[in-house]
PDB file of N, CA and C in Angstrom:
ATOM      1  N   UNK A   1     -15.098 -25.122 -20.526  1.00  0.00           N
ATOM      2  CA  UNK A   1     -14.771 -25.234 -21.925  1.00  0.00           C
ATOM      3  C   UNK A   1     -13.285 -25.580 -22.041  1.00  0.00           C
ATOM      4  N   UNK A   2     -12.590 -26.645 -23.066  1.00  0.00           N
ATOM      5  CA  UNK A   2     -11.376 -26.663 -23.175  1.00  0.00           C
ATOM      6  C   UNK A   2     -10.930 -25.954 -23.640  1.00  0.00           C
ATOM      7  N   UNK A   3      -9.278 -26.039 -23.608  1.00  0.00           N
ATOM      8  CA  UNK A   3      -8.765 -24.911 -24.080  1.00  0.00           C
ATOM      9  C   UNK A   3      -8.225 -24.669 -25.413  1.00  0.00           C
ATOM     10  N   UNK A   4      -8.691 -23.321 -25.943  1.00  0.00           N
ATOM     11  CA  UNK A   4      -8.756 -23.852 -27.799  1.00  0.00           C
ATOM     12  C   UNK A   4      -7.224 -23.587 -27.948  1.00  0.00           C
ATOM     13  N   UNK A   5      -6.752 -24.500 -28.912  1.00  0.00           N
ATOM     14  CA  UNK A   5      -5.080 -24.447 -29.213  1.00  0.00           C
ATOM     15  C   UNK A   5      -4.707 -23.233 -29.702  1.00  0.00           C
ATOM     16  N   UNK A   6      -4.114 -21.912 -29.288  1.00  0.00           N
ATOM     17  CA  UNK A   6      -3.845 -20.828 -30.162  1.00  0.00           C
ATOM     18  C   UNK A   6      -2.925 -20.892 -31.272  1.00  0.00           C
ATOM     19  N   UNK A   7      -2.802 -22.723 -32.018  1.00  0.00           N
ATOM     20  CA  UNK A   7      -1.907 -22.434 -33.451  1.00  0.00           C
ATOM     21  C   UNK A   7      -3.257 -22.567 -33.925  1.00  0.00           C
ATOM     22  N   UNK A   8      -4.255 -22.764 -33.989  1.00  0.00           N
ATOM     23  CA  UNK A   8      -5.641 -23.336 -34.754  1.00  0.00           C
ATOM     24  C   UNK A   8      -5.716 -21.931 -35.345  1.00  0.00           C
ATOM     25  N   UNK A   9      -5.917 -22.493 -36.783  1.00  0.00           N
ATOM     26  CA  UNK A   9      -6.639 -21.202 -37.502  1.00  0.00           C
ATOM     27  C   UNK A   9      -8.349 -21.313 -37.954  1.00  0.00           C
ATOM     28  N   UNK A  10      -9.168 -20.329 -37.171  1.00  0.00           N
ATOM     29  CA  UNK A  10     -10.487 -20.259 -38.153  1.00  0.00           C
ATOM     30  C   UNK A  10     -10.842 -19.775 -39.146  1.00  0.00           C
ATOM     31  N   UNK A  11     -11.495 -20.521 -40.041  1.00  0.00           N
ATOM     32  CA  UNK A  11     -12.269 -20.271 -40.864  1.00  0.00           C
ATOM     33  C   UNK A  11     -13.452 -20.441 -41.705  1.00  0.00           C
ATOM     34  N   UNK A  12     -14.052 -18.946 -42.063  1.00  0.00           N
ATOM     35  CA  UNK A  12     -15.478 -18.979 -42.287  1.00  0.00           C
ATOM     36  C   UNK A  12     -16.147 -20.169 -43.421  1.00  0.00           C
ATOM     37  N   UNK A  13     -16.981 -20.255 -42.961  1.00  0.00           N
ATOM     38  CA  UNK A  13     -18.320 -20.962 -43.830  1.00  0.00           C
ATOM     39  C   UNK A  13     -18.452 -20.055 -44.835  1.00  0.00           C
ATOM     40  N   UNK A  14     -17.886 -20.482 -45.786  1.00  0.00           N
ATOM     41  CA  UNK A  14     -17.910 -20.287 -47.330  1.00  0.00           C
ATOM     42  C   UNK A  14     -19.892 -19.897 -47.574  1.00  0.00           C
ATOM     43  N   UNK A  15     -20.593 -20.526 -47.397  1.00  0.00           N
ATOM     44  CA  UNK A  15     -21.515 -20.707 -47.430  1.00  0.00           C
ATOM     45  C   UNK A  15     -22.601 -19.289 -46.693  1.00  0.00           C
ATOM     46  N   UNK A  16     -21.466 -18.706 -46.166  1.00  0.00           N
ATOM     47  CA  UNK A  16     -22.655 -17.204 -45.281  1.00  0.00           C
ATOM     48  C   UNK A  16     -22.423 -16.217 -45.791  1.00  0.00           C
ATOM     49  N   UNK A  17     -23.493 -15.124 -45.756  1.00  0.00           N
ATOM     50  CA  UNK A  17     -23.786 -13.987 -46.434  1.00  0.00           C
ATOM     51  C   UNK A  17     -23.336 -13.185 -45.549  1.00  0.00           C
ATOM     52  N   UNK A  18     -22.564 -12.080 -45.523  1.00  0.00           N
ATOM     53  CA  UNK A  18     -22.362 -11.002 -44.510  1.00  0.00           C
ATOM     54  C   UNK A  18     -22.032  -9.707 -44.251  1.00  0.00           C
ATOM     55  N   UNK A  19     -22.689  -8.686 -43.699  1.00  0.00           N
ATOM     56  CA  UNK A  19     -22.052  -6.988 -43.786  1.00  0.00           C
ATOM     57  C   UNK A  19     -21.988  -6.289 -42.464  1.00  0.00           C
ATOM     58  N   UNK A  20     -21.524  -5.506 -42.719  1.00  0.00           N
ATOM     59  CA  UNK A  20     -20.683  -5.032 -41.147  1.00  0.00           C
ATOM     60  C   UNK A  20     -21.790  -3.633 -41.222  1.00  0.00           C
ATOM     61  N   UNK A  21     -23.045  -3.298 -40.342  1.00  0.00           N
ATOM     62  CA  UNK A  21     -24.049  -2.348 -40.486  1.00  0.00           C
ATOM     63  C   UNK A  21     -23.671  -1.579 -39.070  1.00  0.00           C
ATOM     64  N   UNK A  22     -23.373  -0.615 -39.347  1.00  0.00           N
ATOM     65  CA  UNK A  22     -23.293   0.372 -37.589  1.00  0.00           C
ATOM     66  C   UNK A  22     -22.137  -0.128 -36.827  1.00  0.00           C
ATOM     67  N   UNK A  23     -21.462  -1.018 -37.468  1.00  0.00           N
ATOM     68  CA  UNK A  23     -20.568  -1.551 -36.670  1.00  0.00           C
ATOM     69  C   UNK A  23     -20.587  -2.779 -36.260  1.00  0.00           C
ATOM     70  N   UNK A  24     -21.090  -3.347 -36.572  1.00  0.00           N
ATOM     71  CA  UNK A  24     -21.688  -4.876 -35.870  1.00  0.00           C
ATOM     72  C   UNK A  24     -22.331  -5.856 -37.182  1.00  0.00           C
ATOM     73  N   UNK A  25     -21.707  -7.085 -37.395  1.00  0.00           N
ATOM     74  CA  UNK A  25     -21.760  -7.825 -38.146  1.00  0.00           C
ATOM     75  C   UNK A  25     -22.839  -8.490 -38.322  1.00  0.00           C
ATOM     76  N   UNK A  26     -23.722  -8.818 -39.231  1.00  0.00           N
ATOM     77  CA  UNK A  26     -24.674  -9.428 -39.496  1.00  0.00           C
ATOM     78  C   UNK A  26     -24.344 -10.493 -40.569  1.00  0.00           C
ATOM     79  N   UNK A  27     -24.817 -11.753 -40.284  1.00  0.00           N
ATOM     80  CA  UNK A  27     -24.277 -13.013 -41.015  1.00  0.00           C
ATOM     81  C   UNK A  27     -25.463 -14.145 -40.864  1.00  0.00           C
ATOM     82  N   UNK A  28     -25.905 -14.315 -42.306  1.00  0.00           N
ATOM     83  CA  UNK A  28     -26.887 -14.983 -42.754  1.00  0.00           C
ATOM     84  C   UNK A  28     -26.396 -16.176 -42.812  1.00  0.00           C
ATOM     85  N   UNK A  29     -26.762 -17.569 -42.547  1.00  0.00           N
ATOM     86  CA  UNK A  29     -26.711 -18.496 -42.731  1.00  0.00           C
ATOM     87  C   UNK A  29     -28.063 -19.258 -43.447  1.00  0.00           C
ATOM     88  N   UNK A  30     -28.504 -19.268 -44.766  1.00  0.00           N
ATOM     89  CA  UNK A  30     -29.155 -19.479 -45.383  1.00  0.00           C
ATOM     90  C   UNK A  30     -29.716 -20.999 -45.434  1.00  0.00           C
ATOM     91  N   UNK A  31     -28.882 -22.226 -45.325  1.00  0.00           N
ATOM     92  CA  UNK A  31     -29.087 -23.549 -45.071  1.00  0.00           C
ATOM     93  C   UNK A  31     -29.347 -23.559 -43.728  1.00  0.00           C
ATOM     94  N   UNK A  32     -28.872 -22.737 -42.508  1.00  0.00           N
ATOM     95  CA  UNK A  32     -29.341 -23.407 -41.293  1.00  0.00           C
ATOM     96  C   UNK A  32     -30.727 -22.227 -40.661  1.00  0.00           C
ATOM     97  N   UNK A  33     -31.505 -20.973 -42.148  1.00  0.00           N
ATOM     98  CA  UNK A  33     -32.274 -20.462 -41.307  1.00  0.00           C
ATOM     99  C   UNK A  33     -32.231 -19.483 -40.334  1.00  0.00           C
ATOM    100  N   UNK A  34     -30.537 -19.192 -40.637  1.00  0.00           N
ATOM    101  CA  UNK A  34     -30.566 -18.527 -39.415  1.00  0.00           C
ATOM    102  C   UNK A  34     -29.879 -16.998 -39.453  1.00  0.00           C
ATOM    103  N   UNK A  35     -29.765 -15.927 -38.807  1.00  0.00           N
ATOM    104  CA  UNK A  35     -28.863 -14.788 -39.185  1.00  0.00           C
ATOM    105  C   UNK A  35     -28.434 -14.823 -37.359  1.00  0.00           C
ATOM    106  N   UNK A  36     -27.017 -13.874 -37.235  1.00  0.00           N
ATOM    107  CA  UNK A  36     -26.166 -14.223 -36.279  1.00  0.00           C
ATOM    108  C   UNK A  36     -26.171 -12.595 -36.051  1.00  0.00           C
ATOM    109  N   UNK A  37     -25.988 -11.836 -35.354  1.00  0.00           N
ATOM    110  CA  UNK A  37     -25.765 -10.389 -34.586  1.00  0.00           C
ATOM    111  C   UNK A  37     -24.922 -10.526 -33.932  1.00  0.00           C
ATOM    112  N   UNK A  38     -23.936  -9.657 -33.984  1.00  0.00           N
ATOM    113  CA  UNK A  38     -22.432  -9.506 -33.341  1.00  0.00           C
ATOM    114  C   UNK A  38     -21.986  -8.449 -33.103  1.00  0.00           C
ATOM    115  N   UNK A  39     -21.749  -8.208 -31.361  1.00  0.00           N
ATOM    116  CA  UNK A  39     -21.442  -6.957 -30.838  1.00  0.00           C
ATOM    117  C   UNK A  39     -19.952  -6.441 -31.615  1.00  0.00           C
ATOM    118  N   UNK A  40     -19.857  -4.928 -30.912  1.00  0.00           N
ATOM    119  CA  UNK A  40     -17.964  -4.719 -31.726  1.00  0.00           C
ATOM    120  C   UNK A  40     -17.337  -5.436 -31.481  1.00  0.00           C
ATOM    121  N   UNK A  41     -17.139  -6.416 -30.268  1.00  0.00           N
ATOM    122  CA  UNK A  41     -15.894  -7.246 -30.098  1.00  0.00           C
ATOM    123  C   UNK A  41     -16.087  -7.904 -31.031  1.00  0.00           C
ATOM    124  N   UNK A  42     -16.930  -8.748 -31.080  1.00  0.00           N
ATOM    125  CA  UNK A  42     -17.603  -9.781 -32.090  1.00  0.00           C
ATOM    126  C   UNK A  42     -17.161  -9.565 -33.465  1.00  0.00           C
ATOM    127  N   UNK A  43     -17.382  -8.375 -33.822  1.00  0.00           N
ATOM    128  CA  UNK A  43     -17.152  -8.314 -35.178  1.00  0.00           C
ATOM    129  C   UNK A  43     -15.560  -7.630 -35.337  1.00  0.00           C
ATOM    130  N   UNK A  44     -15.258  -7.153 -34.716  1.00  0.00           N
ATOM    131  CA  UNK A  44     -13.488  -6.908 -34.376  1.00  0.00           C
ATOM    132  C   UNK A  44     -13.126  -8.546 -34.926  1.00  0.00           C
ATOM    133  N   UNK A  45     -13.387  -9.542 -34.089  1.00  0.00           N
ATOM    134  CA  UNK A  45     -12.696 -10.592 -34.321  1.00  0.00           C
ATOM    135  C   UNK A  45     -13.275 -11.059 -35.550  1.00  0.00           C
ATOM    136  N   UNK A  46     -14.675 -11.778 -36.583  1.00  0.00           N
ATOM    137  CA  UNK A  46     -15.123 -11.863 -37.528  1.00  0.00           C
ATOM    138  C   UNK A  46     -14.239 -11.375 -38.456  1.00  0.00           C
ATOM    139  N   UNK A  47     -13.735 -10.341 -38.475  1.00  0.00           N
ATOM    140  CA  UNK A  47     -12.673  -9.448 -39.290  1.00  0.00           C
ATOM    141  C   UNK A  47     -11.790 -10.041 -39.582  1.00  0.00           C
ATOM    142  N   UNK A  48     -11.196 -10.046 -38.380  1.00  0.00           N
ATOM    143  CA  UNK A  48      -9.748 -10.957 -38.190  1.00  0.00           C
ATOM    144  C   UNK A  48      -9.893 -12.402 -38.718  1.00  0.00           C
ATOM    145  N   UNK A  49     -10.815 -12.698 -38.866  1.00  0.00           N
ATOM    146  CA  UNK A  49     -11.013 -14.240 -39.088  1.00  0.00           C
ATOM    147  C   UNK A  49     -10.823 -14.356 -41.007  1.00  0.00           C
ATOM    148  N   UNK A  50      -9.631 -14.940 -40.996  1.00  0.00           N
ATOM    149  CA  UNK A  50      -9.658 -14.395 -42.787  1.00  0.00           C
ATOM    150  C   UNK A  50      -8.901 -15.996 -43.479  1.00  0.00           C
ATOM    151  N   UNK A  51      -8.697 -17.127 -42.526  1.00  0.00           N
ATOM    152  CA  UNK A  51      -8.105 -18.301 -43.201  1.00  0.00           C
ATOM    153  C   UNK A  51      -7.160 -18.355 -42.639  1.00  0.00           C
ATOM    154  N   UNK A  52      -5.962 -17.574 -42.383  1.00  0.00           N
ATOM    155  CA  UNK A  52      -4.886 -17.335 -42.470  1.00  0.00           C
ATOM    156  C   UNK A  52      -4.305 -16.895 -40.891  1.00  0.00           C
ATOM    157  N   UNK A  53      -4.616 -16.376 -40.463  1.00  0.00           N
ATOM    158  CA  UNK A  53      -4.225 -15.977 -38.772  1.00  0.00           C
ATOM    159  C   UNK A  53      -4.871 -17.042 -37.550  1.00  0.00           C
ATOM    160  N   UNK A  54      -3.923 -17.232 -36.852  1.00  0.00           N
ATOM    161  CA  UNK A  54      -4.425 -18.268 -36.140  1.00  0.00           C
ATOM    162  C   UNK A  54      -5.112 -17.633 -34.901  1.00  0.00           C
ATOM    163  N   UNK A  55      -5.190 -18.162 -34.344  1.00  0.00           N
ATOM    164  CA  UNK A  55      -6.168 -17.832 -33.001  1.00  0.00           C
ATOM    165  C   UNK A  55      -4.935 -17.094 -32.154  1.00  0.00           C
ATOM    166  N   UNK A  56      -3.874 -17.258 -31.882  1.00  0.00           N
ATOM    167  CA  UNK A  56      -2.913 -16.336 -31.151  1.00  0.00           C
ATOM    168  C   UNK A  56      -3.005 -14.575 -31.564  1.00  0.00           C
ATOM    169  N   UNK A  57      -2.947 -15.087 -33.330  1.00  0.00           N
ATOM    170  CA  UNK A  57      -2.279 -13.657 -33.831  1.00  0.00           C
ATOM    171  C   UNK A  57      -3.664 -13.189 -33.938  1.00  0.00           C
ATOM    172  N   UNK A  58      -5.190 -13.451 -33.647  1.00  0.00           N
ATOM    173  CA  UNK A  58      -6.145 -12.881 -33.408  1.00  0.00           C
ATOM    174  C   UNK A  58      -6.292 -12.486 -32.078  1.00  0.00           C
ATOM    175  N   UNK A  59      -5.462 -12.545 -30.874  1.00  0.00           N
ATOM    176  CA  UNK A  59      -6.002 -12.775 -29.592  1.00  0.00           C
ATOM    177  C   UNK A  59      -4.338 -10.833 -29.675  1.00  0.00           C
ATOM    178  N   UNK A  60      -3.731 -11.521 -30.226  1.00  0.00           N
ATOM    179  CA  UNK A  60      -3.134 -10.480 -30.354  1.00  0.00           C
ATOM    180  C   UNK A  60      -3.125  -9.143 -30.777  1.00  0.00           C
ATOM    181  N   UNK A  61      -4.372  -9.370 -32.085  1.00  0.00           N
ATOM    182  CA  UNK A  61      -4.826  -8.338 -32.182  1.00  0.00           C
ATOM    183  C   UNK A  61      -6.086  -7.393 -31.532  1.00  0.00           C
ATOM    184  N   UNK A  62      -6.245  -8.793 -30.858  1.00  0.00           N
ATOM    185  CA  UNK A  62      -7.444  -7.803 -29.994  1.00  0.00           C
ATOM    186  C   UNK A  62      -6.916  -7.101 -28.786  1.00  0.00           C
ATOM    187  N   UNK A  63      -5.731  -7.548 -28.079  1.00  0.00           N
ATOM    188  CA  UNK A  63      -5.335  -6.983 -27.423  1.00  0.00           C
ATOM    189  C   UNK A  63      -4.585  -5.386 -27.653  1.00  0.00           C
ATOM    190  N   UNK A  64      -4.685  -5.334 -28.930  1.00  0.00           N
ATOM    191  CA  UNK A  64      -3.941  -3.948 -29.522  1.00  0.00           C
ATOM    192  C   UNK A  64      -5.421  -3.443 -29.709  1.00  0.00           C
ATOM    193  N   UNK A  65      -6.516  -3.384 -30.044  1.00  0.00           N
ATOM    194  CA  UNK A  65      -7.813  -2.833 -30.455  1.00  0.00           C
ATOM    195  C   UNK A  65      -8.141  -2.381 -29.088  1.00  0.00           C
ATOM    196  N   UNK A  66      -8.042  -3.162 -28.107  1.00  0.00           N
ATOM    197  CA  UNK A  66      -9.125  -3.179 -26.875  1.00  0.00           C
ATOM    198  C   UNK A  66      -8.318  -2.835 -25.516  1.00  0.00           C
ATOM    199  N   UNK A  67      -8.772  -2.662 -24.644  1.00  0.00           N
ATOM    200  CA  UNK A  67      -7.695  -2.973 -23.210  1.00  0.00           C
ATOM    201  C   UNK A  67      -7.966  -3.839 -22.683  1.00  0.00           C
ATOM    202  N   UNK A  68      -7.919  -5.094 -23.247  1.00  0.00           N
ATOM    203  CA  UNK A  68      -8.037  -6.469 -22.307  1.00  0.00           C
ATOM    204  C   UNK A  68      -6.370  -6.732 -22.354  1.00  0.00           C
ATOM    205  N   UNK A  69      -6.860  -7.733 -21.037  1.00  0.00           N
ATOM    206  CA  UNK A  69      -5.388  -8.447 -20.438  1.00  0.00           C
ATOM    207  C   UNK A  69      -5.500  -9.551 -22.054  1.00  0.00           C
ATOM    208  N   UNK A  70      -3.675 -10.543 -21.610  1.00  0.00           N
ATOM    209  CA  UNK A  70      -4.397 -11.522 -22.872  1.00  0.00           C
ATOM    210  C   UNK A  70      -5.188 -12.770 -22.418  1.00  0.00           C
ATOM    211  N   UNK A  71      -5.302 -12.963 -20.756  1.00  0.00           N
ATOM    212  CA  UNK A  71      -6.236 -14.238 -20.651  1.00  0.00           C
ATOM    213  C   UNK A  71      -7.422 -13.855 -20.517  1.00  0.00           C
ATOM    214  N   UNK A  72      -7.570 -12.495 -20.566  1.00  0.00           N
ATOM    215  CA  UNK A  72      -9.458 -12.165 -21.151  1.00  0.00           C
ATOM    216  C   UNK A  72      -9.309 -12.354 -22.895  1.00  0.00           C
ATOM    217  N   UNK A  73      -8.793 -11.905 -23.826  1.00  0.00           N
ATOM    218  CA  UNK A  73      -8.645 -11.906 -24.684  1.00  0.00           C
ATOM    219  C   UNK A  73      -8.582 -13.246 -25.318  1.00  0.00           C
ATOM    220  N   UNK A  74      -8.012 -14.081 -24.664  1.00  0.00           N
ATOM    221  CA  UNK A  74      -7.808 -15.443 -25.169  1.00  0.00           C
ATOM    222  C   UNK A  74      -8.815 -16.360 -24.967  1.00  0.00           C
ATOM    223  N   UNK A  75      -9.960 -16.243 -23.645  1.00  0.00           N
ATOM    224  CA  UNK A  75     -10.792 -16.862 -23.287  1.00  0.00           C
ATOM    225  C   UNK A  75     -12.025 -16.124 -24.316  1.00  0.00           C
ATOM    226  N   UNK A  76     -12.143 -14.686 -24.582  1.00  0.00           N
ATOM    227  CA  UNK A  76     -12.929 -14.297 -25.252  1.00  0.00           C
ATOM    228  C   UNK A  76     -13.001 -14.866 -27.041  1.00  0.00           C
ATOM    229  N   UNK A  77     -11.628 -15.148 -27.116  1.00  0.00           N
ATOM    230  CA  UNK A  77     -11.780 -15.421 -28.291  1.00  0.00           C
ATOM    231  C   UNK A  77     -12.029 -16.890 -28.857  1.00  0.00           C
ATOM    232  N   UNK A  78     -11.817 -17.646 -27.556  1.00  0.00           N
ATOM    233  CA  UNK A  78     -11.974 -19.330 -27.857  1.00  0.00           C
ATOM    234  C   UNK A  78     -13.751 -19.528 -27.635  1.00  0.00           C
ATOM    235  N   UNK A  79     -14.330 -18.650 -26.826  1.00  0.00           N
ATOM    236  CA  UNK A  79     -15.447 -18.719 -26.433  1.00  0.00           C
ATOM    237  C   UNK A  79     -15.864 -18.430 -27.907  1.00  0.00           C
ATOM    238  N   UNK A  80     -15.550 -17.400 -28.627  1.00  0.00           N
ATOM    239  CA  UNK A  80     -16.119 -16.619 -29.568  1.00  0.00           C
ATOM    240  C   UNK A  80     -16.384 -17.853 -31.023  1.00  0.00           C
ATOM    241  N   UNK A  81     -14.784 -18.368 -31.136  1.00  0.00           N
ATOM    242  CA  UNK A  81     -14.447 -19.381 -31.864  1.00  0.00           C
ATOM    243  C   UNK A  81     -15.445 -20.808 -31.980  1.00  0.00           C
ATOM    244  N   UNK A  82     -15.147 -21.152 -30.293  1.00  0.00           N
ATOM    245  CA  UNK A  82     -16.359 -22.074 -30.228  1.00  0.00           C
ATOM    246  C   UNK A  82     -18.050 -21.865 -30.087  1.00  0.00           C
ATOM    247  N   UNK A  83     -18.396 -20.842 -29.666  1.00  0.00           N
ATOM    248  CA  UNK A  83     -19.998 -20.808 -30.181  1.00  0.00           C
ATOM    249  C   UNK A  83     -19.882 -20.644 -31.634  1.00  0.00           C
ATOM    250  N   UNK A  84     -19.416 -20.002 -32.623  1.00  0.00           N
ATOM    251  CA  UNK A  84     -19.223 -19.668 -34.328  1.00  0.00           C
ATOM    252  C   UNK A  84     -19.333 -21.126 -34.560  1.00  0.00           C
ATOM    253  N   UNK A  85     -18.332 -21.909 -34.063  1.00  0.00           N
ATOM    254  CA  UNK A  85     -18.163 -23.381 -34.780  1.00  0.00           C
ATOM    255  C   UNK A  85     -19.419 -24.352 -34.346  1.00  0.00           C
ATOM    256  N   UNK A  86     -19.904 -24.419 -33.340  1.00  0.00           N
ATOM    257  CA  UNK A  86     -20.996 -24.741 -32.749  1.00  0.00           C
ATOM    258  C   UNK A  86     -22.328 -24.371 -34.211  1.00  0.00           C
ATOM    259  N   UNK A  87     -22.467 -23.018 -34.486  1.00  0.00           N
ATOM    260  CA  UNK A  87     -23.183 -22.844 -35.351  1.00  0.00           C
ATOM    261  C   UNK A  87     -23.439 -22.750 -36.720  1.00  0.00           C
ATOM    262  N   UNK A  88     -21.801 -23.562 -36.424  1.00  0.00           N
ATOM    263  CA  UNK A  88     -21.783 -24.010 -37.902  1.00  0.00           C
ATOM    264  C   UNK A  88     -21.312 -22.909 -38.951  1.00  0.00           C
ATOM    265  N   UNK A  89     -20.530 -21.494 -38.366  1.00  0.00           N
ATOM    266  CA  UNK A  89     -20.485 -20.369 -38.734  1.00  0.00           C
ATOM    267  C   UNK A  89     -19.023 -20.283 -39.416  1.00  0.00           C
ATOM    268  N   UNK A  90     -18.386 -21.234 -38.222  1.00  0.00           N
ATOM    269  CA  UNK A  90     -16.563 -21.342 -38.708  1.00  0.00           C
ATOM    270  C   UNK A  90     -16.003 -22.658 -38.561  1.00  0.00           C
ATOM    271  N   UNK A  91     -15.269 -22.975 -39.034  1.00  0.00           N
ATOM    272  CA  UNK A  91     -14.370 -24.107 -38.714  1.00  0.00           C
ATOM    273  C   UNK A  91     -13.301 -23.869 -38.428  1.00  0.00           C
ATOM    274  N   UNK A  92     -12.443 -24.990 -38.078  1.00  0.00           N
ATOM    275  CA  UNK A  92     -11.315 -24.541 -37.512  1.00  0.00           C
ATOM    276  C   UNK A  92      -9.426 -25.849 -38.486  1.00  0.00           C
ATOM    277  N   UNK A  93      -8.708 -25.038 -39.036  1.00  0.00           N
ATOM    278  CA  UNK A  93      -7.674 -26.460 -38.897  1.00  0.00           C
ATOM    279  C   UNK A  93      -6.251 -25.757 -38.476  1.00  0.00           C
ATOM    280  N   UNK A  94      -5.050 -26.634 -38.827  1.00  0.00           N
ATOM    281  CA  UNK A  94      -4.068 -26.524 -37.746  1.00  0.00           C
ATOM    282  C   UNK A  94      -3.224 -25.494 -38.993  1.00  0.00           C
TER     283      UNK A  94
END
């Protein structure tokens, strides 16, 4: 996978329904059919995902939530970034 630029900021699909149940995010996508399940990391970052923070200052905050190094953190979160965008869940601009 390339490597996602950490100035890129994501953001959500206006378009999805979503609530945080037990801890773990559930997110309807109604045009594509589909609902999405997201472990705590998962939804740790979903959180963070608000328009406005770029992919660094999310990688940063996971590293304060969690005990990852930051090139687990950074790979977790581009991975995270790119399957979301893949499904049409997030987009991404600079």
């Amino acid at each position: 996978m390339p490597a996602l630029s950490p100035d890129l900021v994501p953001v959500r699909n206006e378009r999805l329904s979503w609530r945080v149940l037990e801890g773990e995010a559930l997110i309807l996508f109604p045009e594509a059919g589909t609902l999405h399940r997201l472990n705590e990391t998962g939804t740790c970052v979903w959180q963070h995902v608000d328009g406005e923070r770029s992919v660094e200052s999310i990688v940063a905050l996971l590293i304060d939530e969690y005990d990852v190094t930051t090139d687990e953190a950074s790979i977790s979160v581009a991975a995270f970034v790119a399957d979301l965008t893949d499904a049409g869940l997030l987009a991404t601009r600079q």
